[in-house]
Protein backbone atom coordinates (compact mmCIF):
# COMPACT_ATOMS: atom_id res chain seq x y z
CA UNK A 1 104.11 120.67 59.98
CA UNK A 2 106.17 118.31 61.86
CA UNK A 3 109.51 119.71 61.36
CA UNK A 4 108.66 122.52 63.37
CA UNK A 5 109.20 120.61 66.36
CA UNK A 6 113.31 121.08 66.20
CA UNK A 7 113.00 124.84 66.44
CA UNK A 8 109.88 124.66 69.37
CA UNK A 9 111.80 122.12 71.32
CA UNK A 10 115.06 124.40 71.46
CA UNK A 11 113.26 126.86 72.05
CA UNK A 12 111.41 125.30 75.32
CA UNK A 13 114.36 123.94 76.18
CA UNK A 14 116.23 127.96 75.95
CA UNK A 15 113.52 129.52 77.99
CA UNK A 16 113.89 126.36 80.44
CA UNK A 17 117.26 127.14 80.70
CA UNK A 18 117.00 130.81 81.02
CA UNK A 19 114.99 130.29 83.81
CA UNK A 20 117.02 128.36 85.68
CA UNK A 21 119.83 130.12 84.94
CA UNK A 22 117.69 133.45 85.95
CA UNK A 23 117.45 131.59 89.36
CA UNK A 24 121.17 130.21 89.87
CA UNK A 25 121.88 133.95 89.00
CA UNK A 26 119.60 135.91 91.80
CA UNK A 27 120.46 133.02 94.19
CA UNK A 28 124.11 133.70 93.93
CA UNK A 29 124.79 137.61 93.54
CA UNK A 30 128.49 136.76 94.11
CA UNK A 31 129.01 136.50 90.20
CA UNK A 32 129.28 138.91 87.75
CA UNK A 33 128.46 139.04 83.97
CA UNK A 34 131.20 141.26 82.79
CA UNK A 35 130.40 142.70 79.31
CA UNK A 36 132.69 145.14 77.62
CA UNK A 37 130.39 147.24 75.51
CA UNK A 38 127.13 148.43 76.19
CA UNK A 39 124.04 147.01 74.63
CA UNK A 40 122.02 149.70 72.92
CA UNK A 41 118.14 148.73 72.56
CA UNK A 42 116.04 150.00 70.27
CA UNK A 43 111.91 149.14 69.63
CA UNK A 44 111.35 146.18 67.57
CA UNK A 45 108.07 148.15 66.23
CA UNK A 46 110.71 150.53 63.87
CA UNK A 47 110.39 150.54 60.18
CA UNK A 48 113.80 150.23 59.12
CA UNK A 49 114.62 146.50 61.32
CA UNK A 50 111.22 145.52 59.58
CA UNK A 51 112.54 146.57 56.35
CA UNK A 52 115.94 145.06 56.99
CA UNK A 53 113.94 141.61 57.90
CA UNK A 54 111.91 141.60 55.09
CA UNK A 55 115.12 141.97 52.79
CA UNK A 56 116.54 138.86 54.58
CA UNK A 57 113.61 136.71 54.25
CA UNK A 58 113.37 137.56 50.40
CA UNK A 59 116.95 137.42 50.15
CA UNK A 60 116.84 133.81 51.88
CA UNK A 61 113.92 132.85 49.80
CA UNK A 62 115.65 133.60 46.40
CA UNK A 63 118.77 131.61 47.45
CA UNK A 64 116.11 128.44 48.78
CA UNK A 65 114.67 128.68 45.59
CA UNK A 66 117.90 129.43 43.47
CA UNK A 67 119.65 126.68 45.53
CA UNK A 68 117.13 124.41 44.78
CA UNK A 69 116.85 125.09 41.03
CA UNK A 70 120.39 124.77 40.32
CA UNK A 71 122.09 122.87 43.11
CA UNK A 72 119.51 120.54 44.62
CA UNK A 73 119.36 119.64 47.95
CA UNK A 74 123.10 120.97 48.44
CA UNK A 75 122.41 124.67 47.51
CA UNK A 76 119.39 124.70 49.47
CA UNK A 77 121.63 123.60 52.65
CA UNK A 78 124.15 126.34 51.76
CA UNK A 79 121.58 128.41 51.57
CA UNK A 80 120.26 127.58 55.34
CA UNK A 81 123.79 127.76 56.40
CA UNK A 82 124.26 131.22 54.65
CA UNK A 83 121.42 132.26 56.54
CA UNK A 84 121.95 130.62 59.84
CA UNK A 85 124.91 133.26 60.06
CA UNK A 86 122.60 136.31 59.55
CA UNK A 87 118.99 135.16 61.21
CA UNK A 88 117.25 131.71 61.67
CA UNK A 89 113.68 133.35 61.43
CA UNK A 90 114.31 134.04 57.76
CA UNK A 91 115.52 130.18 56.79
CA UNK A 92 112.55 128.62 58.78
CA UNK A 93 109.85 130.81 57.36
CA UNK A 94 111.25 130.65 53.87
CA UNK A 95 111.77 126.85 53.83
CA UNK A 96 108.43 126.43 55.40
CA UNK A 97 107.08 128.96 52.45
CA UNK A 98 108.76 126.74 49.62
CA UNK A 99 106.58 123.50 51.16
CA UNK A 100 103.34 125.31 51.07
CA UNK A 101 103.96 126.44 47.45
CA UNK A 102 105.22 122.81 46.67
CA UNK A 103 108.77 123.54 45.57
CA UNK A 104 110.69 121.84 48.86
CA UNK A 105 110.32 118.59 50.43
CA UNK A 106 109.61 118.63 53.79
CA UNK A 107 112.71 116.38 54.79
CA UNK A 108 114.81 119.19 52.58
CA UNK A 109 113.24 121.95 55.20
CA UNK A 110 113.36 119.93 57.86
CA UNK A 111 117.15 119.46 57.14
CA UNK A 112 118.04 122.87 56.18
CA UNK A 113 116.33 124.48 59.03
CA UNK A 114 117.92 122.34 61.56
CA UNK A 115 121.24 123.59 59.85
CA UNK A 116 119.92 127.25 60.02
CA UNK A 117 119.12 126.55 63.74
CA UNK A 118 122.87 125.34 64.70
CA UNK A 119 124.54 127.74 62.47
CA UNK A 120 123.25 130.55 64.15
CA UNK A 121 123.65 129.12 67.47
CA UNK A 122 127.39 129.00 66.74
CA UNK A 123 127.36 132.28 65.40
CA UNK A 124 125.58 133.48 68.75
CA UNK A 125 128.25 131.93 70.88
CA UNK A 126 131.06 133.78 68.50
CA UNK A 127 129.14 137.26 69.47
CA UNK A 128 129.05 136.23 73.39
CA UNK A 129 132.84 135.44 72.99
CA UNK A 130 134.12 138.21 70.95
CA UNK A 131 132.00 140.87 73.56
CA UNK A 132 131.55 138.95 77.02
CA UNK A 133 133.49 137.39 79.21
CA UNK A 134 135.12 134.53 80.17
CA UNK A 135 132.49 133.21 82.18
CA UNK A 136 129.96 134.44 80.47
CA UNK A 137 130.98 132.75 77.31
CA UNK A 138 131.60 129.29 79.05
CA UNK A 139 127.59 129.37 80.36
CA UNK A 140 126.34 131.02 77.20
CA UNK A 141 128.28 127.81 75.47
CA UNK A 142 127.26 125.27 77.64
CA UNK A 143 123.45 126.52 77.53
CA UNK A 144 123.64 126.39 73.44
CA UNK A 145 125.57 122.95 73.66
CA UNK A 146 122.21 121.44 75.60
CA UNK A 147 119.90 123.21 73.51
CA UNK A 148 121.20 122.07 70.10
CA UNK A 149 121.98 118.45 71.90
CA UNK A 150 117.50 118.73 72.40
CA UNK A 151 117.68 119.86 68.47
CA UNK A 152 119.54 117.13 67.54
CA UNK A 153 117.18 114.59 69.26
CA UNK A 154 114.35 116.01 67.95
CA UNK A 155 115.67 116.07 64.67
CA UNK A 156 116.84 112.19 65.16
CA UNK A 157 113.27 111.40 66.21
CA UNK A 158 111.03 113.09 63.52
């Protein structure tokens, strides 16, 4: 439904700004994105990071549904924020799960996967901070700023 438009329009709005910022970057060589530990990338086709996923996304489901159950709207919002700090996939697909099956409103999902959406985001910066630069962290946080500002409208609007 409609409250899939917060997560699509920070998304467009990421990939907007990863392009520009894609362009500022080859138009300017001069700077450099110190990081202090190396990345190590592995295929997102292996069973075990599918596994893990799936455990989240039941895991997340449960504590919707739990949260829900015993807290109302509250322990569903914990719930997203508990998530948020882990993976916004899982809190998005569960909440949108619990509408289909009729046990969340869709102003509950909407809410808690807006929170799942700026949790994370936070969390992200934390990550770019504790293994990036100085500089790095400063664009990384001023890209995640606009992009949950966009989140924020949307959210405002629908």
């Amino acid at each position: 439904g409609i409250f899939l438009l917060v997560p699509l329009a920070m998304g467009l709005s990421s990939l907007i700004l990863a392009y520009w910022s894609f362009w500022e970057f080859s138009r300017n060589k001069k700077e450099e994105l110190n990081v202090k530990h190396d990345m190590v990338v592995s295929s997102p086709f292996e069973i075990y990071p599918a596994m893990k996923f799936g455990l989240i996304f039941v895991i997340v489901l449960f504590a919707i549904t739990f949260g829900k159950e015993y807290l109302g709207a509250a322990g569903v919002y914990g719930a997203a924020f508990l998530s948020g700090l882990v993976d916004v996939d899982a809190v998005v697909l569960s909440s949108m799960e619990a509408v289909k099956q009729g046990e969340l409103s869709a102003d509950i999902a909407k809410t808690a996967i807006f929170i799942g959406l700026l949790v994370n985001s936070v969390v992200k910066v934390f990550y770019v901070a504790l293994l990036g630069s100085r500089g790095l962290t400063k664009k990384i946080l001023a890209g995640i700023i606009v992009v949950s500002l966009v989140g924020v409208m949307t959210f405002s609007f629908i």
